[in-house]
Structures are given as C-alpha cells and as structure tokens.
PDB file of N, CA and C in Angstrom:
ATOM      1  N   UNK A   1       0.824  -1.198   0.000  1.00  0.00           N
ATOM      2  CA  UNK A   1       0.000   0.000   0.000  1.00  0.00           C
ATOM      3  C   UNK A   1       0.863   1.256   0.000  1.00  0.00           C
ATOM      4  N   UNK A   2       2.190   0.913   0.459  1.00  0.00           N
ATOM      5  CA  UNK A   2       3.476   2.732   0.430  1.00  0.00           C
ATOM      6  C   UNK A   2       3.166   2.935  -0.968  1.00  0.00           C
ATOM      7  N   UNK A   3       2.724   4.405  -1.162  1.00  0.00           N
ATOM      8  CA  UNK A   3       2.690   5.083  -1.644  1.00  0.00           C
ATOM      9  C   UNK A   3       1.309   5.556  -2.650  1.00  0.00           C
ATOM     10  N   UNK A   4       0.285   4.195  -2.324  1.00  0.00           N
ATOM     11  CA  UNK A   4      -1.108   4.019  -2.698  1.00  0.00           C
ATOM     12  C   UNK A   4      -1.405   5.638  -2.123  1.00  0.00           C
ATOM     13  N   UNK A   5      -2.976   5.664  -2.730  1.00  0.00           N
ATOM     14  CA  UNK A   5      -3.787   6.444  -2.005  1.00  0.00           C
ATOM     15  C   UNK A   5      -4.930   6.244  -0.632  1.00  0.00           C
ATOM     16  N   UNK A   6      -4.772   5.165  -1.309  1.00  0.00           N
ATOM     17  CA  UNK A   6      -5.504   4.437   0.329  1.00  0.00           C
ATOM     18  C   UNK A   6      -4.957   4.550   1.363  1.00  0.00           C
ATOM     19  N   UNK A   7      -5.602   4.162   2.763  1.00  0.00           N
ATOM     20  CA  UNK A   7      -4.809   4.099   3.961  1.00  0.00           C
ATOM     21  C   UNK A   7      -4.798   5.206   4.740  1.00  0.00           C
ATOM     22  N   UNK A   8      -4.623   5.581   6.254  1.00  0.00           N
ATOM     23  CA  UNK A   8      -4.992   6.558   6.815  1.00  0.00           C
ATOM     24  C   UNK A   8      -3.355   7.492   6.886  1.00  0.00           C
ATOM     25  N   UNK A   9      -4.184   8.408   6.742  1.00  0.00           N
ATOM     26  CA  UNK A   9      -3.116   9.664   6.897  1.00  0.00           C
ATOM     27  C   UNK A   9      -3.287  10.569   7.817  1.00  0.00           C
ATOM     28  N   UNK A  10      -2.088  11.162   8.340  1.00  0.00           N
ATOM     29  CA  UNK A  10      -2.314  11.964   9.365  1.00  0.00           C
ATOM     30  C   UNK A  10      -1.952  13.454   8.965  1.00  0.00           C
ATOM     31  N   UNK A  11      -2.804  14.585   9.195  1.00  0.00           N
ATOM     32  CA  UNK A  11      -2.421  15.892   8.830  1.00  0.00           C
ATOM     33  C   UNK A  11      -2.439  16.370   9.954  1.00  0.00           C
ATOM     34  N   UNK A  12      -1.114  16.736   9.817  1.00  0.00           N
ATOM     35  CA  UNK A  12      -0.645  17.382  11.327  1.00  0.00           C
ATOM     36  C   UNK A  12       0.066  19.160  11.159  1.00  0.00           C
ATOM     37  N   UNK A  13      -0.406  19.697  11.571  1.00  0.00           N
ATOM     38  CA  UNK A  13      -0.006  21.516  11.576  1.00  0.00           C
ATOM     39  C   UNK A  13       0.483  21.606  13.067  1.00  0.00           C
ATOM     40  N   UNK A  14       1.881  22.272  12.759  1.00  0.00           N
ATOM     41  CA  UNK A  14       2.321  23.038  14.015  1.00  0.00           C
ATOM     42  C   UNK A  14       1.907  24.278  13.945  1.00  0.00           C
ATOM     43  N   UNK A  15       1.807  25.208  14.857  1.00  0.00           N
ATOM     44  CA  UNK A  15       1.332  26.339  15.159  1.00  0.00           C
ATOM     45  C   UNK A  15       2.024  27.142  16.562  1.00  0.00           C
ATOM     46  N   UNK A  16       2.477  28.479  16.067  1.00  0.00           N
ATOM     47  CA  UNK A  16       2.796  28.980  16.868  1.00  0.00           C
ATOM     48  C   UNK A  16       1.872  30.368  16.935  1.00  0.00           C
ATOM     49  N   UNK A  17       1.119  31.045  17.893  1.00  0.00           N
ATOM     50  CA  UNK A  17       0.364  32.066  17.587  1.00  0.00           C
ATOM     51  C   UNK A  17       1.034  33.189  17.710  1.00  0.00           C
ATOM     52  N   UNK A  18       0.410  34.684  17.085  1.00  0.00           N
ATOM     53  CA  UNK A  18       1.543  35.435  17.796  1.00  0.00           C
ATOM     54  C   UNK A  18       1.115  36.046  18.873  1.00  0.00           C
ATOM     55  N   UNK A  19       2.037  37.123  19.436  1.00  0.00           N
ATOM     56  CA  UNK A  19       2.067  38.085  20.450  1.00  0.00           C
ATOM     57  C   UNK A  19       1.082  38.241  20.319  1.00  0.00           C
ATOM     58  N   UNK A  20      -0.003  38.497  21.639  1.00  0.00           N
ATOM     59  CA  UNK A  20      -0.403  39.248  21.750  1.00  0.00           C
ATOM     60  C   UNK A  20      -1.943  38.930  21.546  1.00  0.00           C
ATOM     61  N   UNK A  21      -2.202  37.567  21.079  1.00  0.00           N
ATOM     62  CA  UNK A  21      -3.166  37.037  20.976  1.00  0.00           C
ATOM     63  C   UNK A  21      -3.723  36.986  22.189  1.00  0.00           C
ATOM     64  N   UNK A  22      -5.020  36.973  23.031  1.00  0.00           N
ATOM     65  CA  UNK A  22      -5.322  36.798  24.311  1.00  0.00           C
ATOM     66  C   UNK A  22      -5.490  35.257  23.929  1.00  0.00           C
ATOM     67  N   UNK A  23      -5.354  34.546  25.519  1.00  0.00           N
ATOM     68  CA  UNK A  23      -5.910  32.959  25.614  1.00  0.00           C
ATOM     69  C   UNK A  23      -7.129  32.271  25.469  1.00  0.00           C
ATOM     70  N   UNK A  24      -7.624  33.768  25.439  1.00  0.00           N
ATOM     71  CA  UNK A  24      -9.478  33.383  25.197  1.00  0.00           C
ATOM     72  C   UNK A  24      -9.413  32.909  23.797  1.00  0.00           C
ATOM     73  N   UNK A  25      -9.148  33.965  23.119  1.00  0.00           N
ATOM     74  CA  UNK A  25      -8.773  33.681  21.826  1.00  0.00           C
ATOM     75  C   UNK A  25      -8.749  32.697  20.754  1.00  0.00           C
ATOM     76  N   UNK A  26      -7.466  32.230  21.840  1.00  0.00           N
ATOM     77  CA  UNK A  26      -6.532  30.918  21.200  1.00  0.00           C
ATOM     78  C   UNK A  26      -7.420  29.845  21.281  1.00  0.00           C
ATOM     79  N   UNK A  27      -7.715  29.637  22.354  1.00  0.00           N
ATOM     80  CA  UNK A  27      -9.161  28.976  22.789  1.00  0.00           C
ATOM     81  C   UNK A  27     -10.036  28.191  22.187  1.00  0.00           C
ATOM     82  N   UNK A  28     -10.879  29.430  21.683  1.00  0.00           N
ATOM     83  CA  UNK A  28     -11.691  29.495  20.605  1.00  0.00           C
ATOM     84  C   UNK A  28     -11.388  28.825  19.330  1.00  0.00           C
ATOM     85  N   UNK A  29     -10.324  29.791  18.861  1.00  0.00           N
ATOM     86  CA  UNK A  29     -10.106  28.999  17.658  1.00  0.00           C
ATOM     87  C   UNK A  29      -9.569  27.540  17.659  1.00  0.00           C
ATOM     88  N   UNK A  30      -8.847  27.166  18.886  1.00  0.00           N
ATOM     89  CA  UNK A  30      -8.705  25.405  18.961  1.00  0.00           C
ATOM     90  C   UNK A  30     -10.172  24.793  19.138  1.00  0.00           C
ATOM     91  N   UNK A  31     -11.677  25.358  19.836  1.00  0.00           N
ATOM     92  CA  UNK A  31     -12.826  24.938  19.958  1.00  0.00           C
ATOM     93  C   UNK A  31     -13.249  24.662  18.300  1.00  0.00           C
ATOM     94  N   UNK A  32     -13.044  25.541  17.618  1.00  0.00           N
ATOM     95  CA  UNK A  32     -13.570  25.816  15.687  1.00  0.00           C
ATOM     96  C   UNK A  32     -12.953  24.574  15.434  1.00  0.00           C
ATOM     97  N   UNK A  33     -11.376  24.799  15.208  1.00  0.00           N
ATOM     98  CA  UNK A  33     -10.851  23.724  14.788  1.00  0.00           C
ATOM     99  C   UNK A  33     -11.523  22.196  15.339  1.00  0.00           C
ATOM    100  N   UNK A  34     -11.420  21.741  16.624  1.00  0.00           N
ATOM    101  CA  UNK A  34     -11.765  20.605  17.196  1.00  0.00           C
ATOM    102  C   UNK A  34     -13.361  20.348  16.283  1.00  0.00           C
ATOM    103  N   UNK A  35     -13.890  21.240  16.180  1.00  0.00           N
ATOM    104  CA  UNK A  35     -15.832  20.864  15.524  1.00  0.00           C
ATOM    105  C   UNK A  35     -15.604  20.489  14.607  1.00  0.00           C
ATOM    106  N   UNK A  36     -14.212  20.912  13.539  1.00  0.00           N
ATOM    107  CA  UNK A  36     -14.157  20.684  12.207  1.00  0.00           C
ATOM    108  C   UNK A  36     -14.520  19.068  11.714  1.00  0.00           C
ATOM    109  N   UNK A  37     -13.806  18.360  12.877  1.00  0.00           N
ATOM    110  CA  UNK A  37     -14.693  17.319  13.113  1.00  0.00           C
ATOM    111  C   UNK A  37     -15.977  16.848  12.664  1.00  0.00           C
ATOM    112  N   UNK A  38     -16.335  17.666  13.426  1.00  0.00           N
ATOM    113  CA  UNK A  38     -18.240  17.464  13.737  1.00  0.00           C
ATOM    114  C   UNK A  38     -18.747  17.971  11.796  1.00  0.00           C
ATOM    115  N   UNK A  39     -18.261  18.491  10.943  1.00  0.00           N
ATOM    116  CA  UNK A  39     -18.328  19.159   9.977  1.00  0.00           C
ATOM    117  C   UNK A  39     -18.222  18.677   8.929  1.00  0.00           C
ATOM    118  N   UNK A  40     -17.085  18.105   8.537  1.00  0.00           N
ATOM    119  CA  UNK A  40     -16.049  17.942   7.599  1.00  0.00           C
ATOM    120  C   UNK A  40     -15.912  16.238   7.420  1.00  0.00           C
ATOM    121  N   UNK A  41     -16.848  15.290   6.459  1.00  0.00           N
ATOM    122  CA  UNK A  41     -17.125  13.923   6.364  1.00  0.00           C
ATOM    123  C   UNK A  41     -15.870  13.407   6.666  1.00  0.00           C
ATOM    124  N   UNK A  42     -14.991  13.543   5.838  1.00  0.00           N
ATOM    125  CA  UNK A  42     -13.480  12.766   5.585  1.00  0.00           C
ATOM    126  C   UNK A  42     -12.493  12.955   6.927  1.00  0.00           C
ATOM    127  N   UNK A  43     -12.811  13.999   7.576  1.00  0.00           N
ATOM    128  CA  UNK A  43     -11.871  14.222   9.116  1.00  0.00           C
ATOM    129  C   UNK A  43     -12.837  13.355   9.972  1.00  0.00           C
ATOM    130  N   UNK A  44     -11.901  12.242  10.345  1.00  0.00           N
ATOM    131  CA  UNK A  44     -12.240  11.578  11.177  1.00  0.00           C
ATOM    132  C   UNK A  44     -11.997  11.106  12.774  1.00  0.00           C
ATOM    133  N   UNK A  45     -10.984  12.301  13.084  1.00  0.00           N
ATOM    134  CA  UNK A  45     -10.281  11.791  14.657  1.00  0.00           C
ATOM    135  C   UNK A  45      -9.177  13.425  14.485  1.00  0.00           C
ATOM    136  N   UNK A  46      -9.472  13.759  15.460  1.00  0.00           N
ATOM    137  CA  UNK A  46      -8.655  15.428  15.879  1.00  0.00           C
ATOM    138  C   UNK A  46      -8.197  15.320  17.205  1.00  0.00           C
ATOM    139  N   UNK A  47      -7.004  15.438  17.528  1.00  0.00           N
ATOM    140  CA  UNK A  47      -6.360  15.572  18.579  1.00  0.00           C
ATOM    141  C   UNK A  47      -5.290  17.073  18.479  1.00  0.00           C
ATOM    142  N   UNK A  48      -5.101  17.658  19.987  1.00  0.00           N
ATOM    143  CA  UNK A  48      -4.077  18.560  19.775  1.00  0.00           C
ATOM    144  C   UNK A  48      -3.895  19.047  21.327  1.00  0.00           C
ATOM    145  N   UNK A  49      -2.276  19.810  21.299  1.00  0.00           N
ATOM    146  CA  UNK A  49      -1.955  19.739  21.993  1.00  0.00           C
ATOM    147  C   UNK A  49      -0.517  20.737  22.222  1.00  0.00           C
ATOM    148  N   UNK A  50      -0.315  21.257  23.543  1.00  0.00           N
ATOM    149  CA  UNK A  50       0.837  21.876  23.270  1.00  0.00           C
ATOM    150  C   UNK A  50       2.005  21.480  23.808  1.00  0.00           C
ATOM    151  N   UNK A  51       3.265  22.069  23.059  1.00  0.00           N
ATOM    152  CA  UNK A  51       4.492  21.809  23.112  1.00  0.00           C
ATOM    153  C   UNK A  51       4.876  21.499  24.743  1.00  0.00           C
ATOM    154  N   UNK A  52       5.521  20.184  24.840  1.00  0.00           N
ATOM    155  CA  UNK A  52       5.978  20.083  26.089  1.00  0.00           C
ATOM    156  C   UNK A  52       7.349  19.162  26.678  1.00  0.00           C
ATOM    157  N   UNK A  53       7.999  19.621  25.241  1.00  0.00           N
ATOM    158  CA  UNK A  53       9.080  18.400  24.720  1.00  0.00           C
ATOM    159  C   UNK A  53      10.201  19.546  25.656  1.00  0.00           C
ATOM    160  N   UNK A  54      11.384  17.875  26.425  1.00  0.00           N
ATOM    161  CA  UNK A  54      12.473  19.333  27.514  1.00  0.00           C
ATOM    162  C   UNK A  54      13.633  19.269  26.530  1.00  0.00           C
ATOM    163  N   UNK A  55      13.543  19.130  25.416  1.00  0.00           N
ATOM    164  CA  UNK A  55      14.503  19.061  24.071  1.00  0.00           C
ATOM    165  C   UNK A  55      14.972  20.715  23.490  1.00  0.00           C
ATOM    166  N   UNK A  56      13.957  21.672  23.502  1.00  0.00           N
ATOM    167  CA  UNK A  56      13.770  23.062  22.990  1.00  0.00           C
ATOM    168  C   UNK A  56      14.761  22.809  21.969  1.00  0.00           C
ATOM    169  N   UNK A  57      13.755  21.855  20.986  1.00  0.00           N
ATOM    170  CA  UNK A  57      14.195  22.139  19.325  1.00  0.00           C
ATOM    171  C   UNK A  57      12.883  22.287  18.764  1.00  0.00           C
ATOM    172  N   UNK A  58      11.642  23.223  19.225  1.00  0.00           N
ATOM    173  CA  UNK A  58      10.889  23.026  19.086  1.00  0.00           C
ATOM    174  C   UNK A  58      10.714  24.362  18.031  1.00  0.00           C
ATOM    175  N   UNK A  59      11.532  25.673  18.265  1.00  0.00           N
ATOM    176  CA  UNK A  59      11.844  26.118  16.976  1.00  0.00           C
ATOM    177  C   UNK A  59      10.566  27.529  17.175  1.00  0.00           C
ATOM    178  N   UNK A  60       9.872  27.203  18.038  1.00  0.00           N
ATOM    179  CA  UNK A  60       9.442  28.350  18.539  1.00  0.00           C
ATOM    180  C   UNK A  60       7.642  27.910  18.336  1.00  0.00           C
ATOM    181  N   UNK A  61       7.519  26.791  17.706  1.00  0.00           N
ATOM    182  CA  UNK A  61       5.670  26.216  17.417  1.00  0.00           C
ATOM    183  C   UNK A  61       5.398  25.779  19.234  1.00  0.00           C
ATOM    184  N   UNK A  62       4.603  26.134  19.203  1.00  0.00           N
ATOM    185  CA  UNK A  62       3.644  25.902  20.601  1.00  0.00           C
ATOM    186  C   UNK A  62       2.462  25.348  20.670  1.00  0.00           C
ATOM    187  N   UNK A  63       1.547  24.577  19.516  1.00  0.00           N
ATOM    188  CA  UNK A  63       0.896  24.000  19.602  1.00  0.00           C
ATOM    189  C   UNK A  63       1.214  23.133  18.382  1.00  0.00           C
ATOM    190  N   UNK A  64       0.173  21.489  18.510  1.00  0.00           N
ATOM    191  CA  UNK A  64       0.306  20.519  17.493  1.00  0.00           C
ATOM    192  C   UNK A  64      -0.997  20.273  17.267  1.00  0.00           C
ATOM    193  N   UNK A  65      -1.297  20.119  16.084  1.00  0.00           N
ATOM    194  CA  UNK A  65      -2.925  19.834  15.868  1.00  0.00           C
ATOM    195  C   UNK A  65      -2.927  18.453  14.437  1.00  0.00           C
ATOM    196  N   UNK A  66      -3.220  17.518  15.497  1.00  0.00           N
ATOM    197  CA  UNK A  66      -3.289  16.380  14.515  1.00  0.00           C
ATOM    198  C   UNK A  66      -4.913  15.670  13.603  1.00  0.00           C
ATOM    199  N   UNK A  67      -4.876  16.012  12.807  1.00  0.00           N
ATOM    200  CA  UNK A  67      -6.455  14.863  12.132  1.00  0.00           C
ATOM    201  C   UNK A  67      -5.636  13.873  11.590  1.00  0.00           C
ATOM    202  N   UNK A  68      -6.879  13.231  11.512  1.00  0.00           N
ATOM    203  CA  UNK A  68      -6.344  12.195  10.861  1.00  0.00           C
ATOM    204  C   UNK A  68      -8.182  11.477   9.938  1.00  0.00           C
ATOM    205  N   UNK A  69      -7.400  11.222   8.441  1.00  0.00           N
ATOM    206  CA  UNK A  69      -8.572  10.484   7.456  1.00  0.00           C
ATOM    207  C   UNK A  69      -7.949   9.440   7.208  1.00  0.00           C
ATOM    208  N   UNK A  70      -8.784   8.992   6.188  1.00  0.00           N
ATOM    209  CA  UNK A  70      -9.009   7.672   5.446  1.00  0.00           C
ATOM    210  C   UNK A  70      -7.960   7.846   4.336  1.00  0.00           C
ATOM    211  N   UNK A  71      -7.783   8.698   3.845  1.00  0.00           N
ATOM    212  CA  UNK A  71      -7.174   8.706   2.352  1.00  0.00           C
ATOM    213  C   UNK A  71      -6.356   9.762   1.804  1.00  0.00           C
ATOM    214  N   UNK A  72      -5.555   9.795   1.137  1.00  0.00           N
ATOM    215  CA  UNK A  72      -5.328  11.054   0.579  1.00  0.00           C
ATOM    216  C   UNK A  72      -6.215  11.675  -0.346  1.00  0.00           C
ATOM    217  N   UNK A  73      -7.393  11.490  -0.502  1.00  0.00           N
ATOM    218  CA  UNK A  73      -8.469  12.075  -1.496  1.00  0.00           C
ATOM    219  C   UNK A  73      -9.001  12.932   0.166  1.00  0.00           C
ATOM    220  N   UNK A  74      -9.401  11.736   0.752  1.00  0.00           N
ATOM    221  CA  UNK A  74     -10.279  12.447   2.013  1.00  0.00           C
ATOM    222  C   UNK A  74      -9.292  13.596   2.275  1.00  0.00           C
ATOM    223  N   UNK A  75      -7.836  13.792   2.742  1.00  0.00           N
ATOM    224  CA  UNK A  75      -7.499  15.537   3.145  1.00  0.00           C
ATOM    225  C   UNK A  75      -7.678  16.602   2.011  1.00  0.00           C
ATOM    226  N   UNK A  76      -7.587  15.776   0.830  1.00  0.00           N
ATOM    227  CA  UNK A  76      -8.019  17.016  -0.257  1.00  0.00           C
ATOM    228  C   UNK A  76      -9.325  17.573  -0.508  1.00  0.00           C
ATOM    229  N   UNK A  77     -10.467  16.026  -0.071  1.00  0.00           N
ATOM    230  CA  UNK A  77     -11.400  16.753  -0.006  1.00  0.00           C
ATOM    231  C   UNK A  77     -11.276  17.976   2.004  1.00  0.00           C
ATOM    232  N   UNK A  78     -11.111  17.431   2.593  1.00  0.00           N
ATOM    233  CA  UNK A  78     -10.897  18.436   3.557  1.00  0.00           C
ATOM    234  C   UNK A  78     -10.388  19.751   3.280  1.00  0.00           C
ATOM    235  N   UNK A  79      -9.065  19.847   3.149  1.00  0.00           N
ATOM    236  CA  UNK A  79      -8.618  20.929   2.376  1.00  0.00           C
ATOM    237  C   UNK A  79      -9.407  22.026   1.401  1.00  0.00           C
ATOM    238  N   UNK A  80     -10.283  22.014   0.608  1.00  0.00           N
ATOM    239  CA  UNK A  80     -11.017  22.183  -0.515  1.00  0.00           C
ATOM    240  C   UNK A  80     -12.448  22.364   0.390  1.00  0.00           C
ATOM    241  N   UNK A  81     -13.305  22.026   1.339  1.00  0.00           N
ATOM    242  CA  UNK A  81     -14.733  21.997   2.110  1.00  0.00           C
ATOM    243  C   UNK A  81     -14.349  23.433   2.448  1.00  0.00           C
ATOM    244  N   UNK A  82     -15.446  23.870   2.423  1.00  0.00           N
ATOM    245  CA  UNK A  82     -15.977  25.329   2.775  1.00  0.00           C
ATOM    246  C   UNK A  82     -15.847  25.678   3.695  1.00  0.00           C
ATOM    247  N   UNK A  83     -16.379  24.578   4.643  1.00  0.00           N
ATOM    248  CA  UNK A  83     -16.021  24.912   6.012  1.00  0.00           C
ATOM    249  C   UNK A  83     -14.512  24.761   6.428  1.00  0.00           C
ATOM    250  N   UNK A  84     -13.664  24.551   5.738  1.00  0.00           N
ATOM    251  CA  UNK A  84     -12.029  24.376   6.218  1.00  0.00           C
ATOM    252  C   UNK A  84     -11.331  25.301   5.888  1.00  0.00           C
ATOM    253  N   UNK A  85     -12.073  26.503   4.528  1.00  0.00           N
ATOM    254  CA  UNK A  85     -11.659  27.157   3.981  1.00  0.00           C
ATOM    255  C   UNK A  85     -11.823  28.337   5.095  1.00  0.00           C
ATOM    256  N   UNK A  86     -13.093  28.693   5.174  1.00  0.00           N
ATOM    257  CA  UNK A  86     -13.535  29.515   6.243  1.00  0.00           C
ATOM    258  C   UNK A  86     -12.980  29.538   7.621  1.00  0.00           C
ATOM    259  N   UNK A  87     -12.762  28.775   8.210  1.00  0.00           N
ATOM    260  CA  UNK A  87     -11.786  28.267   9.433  1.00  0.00           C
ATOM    261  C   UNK A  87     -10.301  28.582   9.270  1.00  0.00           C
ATOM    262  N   UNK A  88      -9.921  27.938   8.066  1.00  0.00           N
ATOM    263  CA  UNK A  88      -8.435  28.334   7.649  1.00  0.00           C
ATOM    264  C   UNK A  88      -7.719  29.671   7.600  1.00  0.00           C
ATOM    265  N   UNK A  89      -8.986  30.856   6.605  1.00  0.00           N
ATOM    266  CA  UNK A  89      -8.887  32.149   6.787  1.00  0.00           C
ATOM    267  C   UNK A  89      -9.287  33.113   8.132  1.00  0.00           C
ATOM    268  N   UNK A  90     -10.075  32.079   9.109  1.00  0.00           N
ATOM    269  CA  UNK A  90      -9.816  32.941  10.579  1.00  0.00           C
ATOM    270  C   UNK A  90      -8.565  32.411  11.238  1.00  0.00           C
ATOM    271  N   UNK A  91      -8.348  31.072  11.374  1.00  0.00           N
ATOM    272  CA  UNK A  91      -6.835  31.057  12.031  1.00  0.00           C
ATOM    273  C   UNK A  91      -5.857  31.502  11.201  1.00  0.00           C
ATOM    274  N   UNK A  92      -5.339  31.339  10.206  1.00  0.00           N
ATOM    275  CA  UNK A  92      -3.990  30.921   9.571  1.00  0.00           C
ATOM    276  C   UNK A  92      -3.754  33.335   9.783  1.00  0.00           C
ATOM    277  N   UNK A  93      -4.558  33.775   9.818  1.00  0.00           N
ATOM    278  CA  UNK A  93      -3.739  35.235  10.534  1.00  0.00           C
ATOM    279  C   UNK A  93      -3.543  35.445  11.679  1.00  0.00           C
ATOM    280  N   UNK A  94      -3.653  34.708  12.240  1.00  0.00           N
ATOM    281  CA  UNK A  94      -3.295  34.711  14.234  1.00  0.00           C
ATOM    282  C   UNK A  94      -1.789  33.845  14.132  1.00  0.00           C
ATOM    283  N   UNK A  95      -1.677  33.133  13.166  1.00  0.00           N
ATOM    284  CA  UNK A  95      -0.023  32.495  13.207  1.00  0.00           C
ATOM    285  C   UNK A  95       0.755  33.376  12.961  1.00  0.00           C
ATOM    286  N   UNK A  96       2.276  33.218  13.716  1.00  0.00           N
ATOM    287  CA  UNK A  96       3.301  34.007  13.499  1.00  0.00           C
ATOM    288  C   UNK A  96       3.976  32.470  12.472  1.00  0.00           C
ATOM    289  N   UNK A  97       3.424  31.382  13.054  1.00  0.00           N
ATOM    290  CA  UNK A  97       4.316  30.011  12.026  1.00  0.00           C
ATOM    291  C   UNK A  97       3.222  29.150  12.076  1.00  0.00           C
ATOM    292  N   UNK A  98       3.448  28.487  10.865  1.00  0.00           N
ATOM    293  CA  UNK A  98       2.959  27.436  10.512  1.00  0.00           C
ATOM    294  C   UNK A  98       3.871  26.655  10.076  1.00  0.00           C
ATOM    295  N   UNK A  99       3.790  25.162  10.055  1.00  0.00           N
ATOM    296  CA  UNK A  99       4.050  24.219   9.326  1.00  0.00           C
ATOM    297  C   UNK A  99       3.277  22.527   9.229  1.00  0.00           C
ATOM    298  N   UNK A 100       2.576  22.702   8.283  1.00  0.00           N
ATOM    299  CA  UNK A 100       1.838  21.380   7.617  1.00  0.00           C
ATOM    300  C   UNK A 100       2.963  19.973   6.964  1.00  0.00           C
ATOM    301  N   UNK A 101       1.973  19.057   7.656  1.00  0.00           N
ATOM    302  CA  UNK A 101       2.955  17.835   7.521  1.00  0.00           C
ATOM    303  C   UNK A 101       2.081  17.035   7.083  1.00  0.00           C
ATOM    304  N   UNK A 102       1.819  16.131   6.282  1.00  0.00           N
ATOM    305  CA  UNK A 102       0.972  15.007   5.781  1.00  0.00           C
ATOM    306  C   UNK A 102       1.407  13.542   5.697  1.00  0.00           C
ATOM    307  N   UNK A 103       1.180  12.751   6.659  1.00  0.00           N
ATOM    308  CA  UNK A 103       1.906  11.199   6.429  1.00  0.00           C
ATOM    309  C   UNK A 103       1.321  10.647   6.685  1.00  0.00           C
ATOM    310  N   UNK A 104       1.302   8.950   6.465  1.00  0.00           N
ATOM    311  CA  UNK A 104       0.730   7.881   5.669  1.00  0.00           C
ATOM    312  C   UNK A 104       1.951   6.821   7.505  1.00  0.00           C
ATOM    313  N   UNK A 105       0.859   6.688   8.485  1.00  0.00           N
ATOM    314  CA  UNK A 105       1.991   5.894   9.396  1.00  0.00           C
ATOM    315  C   UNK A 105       2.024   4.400   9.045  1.00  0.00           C
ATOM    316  N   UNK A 106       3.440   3.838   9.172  1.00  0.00           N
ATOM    317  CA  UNK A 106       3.543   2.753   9.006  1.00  0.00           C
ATOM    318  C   UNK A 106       3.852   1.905   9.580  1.00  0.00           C
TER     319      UNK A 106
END
C-alpha cells in the first residue's frame, strides 16, 4: 500500500500564535478547529496539543494539531470543504508560524 492512495493519513499543523493574541482567543479557535470534526465527512479523529518536549528544538511552534482520514483524497477533499476554507482564513492570521505535515503511518 506505500505510496497508494488508500490508507490513513495523518495531517498534522504546528502552530505557533503570535504576540499578543489573548488565551481566550486561542481557545476558541482550537474549539472551531476541534468541531471541524463534527463538519467535515473525511476528518475523522482530531487531537491537539501543546508543546511540552524538555529538548527546545521546538523552533518556537507551541501547539500541534493532529487529524487524521481515510485517504489522501479524504485531506483534499478536507482541504477544498468550505467549512475548512472559512476556518483556515480565521486562524492561519493569528499564526506568526505554521508548518503542515501530511503522512501515511507505518
């Protein structure tokens, strides 16, 4: 199945917010995100969480936000849903960083 489209994948975004954001805030938008869930057919399991590794190669991201689907069709259809789009354009300006990761565990 390496390298099929089948099989579950995990889309995982680090996130660091910036200055100045209040915690209410931050909050919130981890509450949006977590429903995306409740929303979005192909997202099937959302977990997240913040940085708590005593390594500090963490590069300055302070939170991890993992889904996880069925397929690589299912994150594209995620990616592409209205509702991810809409969500995407209220968080993704509260980041000072991002970085998106997409893998297939084996």
């Amino acid at each position: 199945m390496e390298g099929g489209k089948g099989g579950v994948v995990k889309h995982i975004l680090l996130a660091k917010f910036k200055d100045g954001i209040p915690p209410e805030q931050i909050d919130q938008l981890i509450k949006q995100y977590a429903n995306l869930v409740n929303l979005v057919e192909p997202m099937k399991a959302f977990h997240w969480g913040k940085d708590v590794s005593i390594e500090n190669l963490h590069q300055g991201f302070t939170h991890v936000f993992e889904s996880t689907f069925d397929s690589l069709e299912g994150v594209a259809e995620y990616v592409a849903h209205p509702v991810h789009v809409e969500f995407a354009n209220t968080m993704l300006p509260q980041l000072e960083k991002v970085l998106i990761i997409d893998y297939k565990p084996q």
